[in-house]
PDB file of N, CA and C in Angstrom:
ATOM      1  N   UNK A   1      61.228 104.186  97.759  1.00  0.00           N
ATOM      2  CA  UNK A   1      61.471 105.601  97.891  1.00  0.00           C
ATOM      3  C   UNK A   1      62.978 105.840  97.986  1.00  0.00           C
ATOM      4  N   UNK A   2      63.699 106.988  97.044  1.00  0.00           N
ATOM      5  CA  UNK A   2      64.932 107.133  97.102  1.00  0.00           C
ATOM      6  C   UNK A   2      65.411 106.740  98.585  1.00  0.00           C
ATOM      7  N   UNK A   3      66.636 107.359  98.942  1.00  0.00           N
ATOM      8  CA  UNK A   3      67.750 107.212 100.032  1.00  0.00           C
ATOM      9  C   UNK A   3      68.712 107.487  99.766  1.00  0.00           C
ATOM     10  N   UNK A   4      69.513 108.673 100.309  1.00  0.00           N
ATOM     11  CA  UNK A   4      70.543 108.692  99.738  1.00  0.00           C
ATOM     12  C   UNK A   4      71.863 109.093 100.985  1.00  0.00           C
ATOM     13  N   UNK A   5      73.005 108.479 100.738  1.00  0.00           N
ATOM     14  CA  UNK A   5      74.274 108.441 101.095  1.00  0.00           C
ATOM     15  C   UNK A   5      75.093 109.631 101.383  1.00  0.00           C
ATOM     16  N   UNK A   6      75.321 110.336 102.002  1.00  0.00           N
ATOM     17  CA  UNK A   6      76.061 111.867 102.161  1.00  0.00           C
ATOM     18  C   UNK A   6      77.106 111.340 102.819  1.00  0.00           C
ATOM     19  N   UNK A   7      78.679 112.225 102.061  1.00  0.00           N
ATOM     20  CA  UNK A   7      79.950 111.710 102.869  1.00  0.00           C
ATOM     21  C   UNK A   7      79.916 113.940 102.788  1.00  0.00           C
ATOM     22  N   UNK A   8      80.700 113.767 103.859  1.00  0.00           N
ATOM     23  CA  UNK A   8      81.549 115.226 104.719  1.00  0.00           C
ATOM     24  C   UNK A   8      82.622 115.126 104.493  1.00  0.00           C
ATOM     25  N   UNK A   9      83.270 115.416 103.864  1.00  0.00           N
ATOM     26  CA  UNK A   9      85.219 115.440 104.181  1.00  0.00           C
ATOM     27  C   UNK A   9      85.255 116.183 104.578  1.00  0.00           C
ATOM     28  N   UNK A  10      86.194 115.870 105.983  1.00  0.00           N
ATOM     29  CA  UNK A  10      86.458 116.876 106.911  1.00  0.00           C
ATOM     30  C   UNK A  10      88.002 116.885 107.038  1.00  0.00           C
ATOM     31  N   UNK A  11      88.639 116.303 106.215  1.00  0.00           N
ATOM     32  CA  UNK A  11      90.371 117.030 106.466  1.00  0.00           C
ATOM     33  C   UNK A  11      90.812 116.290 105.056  1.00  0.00           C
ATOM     34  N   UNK A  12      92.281 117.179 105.198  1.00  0.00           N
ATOM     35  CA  UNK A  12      92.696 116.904 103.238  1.00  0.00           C
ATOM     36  C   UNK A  12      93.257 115.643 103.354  1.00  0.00           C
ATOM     37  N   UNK A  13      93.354 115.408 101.652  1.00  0.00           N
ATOM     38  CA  UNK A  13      93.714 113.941 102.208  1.00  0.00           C
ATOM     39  C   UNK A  13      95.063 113.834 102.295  1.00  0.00           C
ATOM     40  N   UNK A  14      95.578 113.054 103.237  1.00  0.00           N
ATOM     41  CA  UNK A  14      96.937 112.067 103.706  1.00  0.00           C
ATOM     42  C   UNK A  14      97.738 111.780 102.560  1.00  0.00           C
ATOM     43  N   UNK A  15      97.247 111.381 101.050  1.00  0.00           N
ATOM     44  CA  UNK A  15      97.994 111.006 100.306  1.00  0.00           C
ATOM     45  C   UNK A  15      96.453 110.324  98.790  1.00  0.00           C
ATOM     46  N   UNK A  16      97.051 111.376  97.606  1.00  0.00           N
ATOM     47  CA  UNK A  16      96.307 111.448  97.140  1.00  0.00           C
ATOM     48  C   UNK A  16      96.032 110.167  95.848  1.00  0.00           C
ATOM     49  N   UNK A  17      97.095 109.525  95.965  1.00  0.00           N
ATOM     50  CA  UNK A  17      96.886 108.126  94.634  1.00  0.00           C
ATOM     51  C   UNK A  17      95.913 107.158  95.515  1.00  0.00           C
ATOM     52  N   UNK A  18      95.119 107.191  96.483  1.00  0.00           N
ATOM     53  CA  UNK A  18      94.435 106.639  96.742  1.00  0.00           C
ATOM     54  C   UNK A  18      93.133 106.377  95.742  1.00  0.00           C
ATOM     55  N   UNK A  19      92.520 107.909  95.513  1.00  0.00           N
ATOM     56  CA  UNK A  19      91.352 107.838  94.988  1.00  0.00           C
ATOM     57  C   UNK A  19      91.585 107.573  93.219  1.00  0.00           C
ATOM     58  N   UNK A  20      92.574 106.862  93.032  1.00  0.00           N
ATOM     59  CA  UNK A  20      92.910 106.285  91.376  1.00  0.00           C
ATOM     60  C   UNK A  20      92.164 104.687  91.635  1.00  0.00           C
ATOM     61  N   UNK A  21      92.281 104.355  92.502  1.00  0.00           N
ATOM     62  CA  UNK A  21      91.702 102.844  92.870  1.00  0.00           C
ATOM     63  C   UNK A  21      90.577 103.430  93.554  1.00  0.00           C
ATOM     64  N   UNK A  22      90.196 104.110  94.747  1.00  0.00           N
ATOM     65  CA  UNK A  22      88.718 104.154  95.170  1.00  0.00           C
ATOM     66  C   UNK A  22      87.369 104.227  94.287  1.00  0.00           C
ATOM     67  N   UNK A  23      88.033 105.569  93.558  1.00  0.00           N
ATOM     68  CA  UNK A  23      86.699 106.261  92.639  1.00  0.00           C
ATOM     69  C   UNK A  23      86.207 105.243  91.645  1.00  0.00           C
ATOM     70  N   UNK A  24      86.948 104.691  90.774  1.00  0.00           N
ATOM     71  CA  UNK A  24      86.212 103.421  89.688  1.00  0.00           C
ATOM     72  C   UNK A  24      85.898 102.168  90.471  1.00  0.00           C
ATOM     73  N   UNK A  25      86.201 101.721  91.099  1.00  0.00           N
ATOM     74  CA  UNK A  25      85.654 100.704  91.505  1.00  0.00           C
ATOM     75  C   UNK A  25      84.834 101.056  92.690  1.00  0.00           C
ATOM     76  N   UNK A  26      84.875 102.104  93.531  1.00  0.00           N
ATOM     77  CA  UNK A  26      83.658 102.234  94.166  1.00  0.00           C
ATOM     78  C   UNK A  26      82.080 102.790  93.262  1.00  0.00           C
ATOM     79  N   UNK A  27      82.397 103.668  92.046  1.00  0.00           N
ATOM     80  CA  UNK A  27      81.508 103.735  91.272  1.00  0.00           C
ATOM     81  C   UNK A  27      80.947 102.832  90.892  1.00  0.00           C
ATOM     82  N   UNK A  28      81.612 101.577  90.259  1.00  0.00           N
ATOM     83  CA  UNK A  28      81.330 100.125  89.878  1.00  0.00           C
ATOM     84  C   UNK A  28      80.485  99.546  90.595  1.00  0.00           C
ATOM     85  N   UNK A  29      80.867  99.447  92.067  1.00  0.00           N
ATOM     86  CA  UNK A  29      79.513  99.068  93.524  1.00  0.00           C
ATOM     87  C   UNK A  29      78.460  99.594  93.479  1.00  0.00           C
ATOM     88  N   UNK A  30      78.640 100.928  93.356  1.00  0.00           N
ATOM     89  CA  UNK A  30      77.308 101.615  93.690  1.00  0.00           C
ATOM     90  C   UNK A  30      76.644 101.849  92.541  1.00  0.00           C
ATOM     91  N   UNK A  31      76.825 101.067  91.371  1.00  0.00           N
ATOM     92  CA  UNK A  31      75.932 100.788  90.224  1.00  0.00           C
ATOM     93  C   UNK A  31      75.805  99.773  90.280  1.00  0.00           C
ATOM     94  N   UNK A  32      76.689  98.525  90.755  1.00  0.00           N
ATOM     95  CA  UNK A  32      76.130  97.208  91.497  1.00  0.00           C
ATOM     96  C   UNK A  32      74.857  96.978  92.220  1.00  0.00           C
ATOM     97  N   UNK A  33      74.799  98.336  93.175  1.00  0.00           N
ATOM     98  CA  UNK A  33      73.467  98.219  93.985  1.00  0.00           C
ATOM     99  C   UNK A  33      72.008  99.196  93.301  1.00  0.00           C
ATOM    100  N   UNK A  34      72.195  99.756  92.380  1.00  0.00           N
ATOM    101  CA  UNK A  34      71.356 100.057  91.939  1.00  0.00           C
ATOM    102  C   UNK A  34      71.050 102.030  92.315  1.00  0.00           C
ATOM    103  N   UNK A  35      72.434 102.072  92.786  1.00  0.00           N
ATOM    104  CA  UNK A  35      72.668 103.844  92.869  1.00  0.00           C
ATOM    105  C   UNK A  35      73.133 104.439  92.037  1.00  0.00           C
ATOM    106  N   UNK A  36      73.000 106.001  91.842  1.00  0.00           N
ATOM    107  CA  UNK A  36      74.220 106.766  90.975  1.00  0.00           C
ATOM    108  C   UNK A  36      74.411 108.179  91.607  1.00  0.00           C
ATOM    109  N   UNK A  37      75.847 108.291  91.502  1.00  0.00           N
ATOM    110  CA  UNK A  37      76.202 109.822  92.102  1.00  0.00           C
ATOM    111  C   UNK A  37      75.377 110.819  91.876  1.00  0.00           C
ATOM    112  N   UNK A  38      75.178 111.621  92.285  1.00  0.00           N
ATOM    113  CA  UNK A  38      74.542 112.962  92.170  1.00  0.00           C
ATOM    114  C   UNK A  38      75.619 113.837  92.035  1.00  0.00           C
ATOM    115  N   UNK A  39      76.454 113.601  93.622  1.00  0.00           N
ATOM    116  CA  UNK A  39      77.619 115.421  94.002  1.00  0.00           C
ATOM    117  C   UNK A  39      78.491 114.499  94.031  1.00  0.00           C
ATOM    118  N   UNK A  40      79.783 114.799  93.841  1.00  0.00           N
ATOM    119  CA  UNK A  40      81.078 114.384  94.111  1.00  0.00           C
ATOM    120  C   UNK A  40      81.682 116.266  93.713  1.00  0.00           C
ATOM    121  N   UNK A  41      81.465 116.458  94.852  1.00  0.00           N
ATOM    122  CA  UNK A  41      81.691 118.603  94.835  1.00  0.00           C
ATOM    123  C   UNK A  41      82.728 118.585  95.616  1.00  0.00           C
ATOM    124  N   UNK A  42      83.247 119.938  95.818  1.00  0.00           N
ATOM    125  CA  UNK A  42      84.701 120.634  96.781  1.00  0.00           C
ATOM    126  C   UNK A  42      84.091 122.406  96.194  1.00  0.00           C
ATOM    127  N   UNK A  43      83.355 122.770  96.008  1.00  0.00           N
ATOM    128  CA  UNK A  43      83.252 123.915  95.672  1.00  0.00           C
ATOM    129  C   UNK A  43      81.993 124.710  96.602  1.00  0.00           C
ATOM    130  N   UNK A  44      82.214 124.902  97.992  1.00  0.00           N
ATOM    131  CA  UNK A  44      81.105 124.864  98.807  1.00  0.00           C
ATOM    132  C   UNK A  44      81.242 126.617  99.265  1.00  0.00           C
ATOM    133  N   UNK A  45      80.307 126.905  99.295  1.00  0.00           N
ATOM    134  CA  UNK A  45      79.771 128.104  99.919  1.00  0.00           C
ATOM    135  C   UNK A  45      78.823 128.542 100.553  1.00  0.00           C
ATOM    136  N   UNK A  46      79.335 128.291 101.537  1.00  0.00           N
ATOM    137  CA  UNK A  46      77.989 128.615 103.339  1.00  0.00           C
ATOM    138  C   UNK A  46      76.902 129.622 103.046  1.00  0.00           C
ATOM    139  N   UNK A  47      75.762 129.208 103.261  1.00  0.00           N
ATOM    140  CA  UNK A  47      74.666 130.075 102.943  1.00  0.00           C
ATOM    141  C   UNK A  47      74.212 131.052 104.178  1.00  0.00           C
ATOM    142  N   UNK A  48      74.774 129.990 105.387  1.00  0.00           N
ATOM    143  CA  UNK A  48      73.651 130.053 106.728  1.00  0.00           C
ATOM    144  C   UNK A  48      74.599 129.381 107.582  1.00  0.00           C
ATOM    145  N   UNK A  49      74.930 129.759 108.807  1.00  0.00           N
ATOM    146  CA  UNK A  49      75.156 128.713 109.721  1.00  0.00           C
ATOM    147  C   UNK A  49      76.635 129.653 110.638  1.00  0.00           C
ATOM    148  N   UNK A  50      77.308 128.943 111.763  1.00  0.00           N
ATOM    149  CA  UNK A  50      78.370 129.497 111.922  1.00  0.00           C
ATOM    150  C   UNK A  50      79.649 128.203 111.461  1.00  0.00           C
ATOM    151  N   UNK A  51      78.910 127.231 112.029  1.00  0.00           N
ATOM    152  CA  UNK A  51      80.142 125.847 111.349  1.00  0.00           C
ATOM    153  C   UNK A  51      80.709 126.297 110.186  1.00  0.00           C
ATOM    154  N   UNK A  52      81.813 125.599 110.420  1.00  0.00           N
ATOM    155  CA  UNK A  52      82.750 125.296 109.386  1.00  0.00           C
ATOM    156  C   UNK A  52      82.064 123.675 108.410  1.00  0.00           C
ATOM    157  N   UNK A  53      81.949 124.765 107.206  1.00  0.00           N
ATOM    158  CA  UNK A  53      81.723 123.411 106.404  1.00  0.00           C
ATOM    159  C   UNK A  53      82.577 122.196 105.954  1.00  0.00           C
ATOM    160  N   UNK A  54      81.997 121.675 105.429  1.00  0.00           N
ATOM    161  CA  UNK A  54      83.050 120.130 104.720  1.00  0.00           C
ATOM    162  C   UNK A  54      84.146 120.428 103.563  1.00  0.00           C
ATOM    163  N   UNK A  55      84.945 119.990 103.767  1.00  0.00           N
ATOM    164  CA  UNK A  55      86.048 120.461 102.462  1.00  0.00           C
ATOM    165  C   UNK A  55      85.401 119.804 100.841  1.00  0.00           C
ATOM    166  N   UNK A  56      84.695 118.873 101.019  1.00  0.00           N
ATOM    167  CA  UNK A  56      84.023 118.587 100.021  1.00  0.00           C
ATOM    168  C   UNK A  56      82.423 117.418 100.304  1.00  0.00           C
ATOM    169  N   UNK A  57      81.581 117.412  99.449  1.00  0.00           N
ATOM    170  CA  UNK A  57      80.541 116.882  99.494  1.00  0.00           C
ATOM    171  C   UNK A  57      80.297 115.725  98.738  1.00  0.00           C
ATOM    172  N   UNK A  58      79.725 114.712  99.177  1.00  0.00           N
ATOM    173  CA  UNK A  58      79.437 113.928  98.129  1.00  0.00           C
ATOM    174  C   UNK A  58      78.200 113.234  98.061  1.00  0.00           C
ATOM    175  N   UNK A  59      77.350 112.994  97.340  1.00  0.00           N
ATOM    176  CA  UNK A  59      75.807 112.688  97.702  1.00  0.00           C
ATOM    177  C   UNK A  59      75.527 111.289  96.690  1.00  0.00           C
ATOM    178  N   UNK A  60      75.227 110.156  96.959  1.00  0.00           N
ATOM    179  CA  UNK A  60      74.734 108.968  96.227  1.00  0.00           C
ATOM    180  C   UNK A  60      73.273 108.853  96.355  1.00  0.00           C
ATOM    181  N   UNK A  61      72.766 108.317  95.589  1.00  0.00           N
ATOM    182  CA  UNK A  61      71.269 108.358  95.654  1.00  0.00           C
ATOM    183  C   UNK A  61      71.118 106.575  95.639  1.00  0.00           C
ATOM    184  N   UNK A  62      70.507 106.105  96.069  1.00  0.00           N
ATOM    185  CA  UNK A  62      70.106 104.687  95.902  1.00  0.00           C
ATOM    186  C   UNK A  62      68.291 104.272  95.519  1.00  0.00           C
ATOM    187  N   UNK A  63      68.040 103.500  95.299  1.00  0.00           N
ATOM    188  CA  UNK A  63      66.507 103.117  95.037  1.00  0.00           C
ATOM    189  C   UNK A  63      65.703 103.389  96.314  1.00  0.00           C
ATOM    190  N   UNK A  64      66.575 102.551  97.623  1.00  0.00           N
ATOM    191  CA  UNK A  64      65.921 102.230  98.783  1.00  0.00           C
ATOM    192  C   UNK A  64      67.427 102.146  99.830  1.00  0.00           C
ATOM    193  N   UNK A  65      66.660 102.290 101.574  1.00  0.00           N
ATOM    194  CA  UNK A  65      67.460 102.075 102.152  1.00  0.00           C
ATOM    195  C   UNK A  65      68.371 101.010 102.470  1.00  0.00           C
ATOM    196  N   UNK A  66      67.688  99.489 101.710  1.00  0.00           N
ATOM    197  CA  UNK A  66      68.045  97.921 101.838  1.00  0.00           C
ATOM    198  C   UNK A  66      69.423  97.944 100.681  1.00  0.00           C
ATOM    199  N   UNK A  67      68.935  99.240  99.689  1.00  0.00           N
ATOM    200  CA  UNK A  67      70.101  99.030  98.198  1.00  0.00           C
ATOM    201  C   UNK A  67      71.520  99.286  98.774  1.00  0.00           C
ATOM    202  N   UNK A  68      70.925 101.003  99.878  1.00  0.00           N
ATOM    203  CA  UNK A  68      72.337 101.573  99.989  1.00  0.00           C
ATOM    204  C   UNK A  68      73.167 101.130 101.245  1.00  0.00           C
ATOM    205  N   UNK A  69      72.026  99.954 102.086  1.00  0.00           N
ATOM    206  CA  UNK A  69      73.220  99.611 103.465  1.00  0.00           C
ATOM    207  C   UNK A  69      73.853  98.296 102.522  1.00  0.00           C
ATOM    208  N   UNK A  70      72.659  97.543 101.784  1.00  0.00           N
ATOM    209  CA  UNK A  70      74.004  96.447 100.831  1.00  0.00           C
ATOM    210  C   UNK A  70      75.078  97.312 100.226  1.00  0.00           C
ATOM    211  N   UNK A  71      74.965  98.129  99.505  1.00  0.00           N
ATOM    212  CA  UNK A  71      76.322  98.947  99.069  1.00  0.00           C
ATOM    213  C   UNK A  71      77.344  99.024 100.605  1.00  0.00           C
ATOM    214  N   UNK A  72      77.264  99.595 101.369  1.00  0.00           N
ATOM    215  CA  UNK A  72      77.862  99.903 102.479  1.00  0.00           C
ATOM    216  C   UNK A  72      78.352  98.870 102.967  1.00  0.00           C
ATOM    217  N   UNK A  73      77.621  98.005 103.009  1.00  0.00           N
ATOM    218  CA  UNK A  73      78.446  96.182 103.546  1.00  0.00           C
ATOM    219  C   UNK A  73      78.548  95.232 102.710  1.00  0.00           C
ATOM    220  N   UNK A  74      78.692  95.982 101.386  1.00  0.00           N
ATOM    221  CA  UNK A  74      79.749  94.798 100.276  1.00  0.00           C
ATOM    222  C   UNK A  74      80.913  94.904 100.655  1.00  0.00           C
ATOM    223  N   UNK A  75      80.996  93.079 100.896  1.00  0.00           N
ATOM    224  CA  UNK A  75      82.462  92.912 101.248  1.00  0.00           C
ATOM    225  C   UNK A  75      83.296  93.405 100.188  1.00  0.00           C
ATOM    226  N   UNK A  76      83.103  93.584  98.925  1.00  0.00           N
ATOM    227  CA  UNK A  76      83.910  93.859  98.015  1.00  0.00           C
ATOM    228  C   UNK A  76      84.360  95.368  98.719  1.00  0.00           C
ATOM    229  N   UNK A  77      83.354  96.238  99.103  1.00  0.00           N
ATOM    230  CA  UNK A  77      83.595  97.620  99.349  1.00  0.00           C
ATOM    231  C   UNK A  77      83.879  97.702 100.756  1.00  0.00           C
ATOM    232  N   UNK A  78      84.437  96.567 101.078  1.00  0.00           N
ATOM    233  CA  UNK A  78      85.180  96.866 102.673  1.00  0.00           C
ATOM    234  C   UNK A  78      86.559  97.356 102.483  1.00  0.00           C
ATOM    235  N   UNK A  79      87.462  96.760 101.690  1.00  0.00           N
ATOM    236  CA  UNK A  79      89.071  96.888 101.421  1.00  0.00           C
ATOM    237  C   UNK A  79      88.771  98.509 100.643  1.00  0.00           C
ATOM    238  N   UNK A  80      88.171  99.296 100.498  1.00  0.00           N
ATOM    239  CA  UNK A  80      87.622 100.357  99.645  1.00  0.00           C
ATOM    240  C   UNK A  80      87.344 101.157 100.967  1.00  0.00           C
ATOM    241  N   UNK A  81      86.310 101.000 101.618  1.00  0.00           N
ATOM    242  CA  UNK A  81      86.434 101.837 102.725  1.00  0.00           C
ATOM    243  C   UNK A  81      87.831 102.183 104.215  1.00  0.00           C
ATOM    244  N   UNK A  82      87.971 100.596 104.056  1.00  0.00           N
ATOM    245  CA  UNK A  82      89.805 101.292 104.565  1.00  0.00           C
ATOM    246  C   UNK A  82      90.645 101.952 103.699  1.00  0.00           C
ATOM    247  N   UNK A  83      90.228 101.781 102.876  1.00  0.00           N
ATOM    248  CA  UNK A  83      91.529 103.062 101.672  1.00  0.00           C
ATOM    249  C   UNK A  83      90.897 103.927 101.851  1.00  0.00           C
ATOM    250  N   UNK A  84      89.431 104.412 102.143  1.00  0.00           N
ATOM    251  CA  UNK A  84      89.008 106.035 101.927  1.00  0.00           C
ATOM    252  C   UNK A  84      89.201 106.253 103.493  1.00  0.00           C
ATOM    253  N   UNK A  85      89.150 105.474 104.591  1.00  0.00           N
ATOM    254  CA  UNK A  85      89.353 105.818 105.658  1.00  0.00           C
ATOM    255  C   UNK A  85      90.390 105.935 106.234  1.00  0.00           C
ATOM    256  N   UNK A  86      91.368 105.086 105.637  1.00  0.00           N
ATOM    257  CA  UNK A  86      93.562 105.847 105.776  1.00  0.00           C
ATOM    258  C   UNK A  86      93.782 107.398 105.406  1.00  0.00           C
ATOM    259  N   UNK A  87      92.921 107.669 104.703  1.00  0.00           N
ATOM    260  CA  UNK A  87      93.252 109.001 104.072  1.00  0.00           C
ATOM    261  C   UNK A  87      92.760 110.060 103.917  1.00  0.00           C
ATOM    262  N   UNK A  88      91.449 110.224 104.686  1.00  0.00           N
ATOM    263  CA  UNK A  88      90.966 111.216 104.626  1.00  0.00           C
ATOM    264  C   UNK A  88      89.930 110.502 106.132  1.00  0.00           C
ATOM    265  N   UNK A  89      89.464 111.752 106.525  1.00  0.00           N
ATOM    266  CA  UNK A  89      88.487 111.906 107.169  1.00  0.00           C
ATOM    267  C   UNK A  89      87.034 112.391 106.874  1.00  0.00           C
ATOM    268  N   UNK A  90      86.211 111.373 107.208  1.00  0.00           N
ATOM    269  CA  UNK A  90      84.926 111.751 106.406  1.00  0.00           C
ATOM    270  C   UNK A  90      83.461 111.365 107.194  1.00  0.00           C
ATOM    271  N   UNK A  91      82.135 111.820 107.094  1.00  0.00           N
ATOM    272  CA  UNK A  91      81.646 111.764 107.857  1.00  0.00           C
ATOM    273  C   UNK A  91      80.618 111.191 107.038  1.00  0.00           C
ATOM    274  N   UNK A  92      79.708 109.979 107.181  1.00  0.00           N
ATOM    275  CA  UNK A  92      79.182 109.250 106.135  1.00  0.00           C
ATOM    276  C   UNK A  92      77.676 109.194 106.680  1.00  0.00           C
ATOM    277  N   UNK A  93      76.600 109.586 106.064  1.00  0.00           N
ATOM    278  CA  UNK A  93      75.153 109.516 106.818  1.00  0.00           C
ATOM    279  C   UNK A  93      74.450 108.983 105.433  1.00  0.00           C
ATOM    280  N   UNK A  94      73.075 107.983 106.201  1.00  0.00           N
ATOM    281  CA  UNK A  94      72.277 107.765 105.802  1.00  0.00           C
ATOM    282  C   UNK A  94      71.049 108.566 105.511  1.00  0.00           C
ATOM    283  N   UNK A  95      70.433 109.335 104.377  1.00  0.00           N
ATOM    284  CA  UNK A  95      69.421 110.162 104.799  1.00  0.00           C
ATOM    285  C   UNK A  95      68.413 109.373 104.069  1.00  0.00           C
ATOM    286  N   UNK A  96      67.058 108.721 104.646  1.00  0.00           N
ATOM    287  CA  UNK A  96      65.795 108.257 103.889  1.00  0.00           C
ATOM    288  C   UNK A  96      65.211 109.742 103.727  1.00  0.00           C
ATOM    289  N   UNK A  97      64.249 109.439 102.337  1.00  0.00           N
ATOM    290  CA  UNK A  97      63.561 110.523 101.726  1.00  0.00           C
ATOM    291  C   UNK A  97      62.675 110.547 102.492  1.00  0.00           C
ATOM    292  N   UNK A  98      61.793 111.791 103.237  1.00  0.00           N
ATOM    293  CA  UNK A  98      60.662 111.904 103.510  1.00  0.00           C
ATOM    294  C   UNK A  98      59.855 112.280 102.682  1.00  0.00           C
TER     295      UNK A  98
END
C-alpha cells in the first residue's frame, strides 16, 4: 500500500546553489527505492485553518513504508540531507495510506 513522504519548508533558504546538487541526485534515490515525486510546489493557498502555511510543499509517494524509510536511511542520502538541512528548514513526515 502506497506511503508517502511530506517535507514543510518552513523558512527561505540560507543559500540557494544547494538544490543544483540536492534535486538530481536526490531524485536519483528516490527512484532507487522505488518512489516518484508527486508535489515539489511553492504556490500554496490556505483553504481553512489560522496557521501559517509552509513556504513550499513537497510530497513523494513510495510503494511501501519499508521503500520510503530505506530511502530516508540511504547512506548515500545522508551527505544530501545535511545539505537540505544547512539550508533550509523543513519539516519531514511519514504518512501510511489508510
Amino acid at each position: 500500500m502506497a506511503t508517502y513522504i511530506v517535507g514543510l519548508r518552513r523558512s527561505e533558504p540560507r543559500d540557494t546553489a544547494w538544490g543544483e546538487e540536492y534535486r538530481p541526485r536526490t531524485d536519483a534515490l528516490i527512484e532507487k527505492h522505488g518512489g516518484k515525486m508527486l508535489i515539489r510546489g511553492s504556490s500554496i493557498r490556505p483553504l481553512e485553518g489560522d496557521g501559517r502555511p509552509p513556504l513550499s510543499v513537497v510530497i513523494i509517494e513510495f510503494p511501501s513504508v519499508e521503500q520510503a524509510e530505506a530511502w530516508h536511511n540511504d547512506p548515500d542520502y545522508a551527505p544530501l540531507k545535511n545539505l537540505r538541512q544547512a539550508n533550509i528548514d523543513m519539516d519531514v513526515l511519514l504518512v501510511d495510506h489508510v
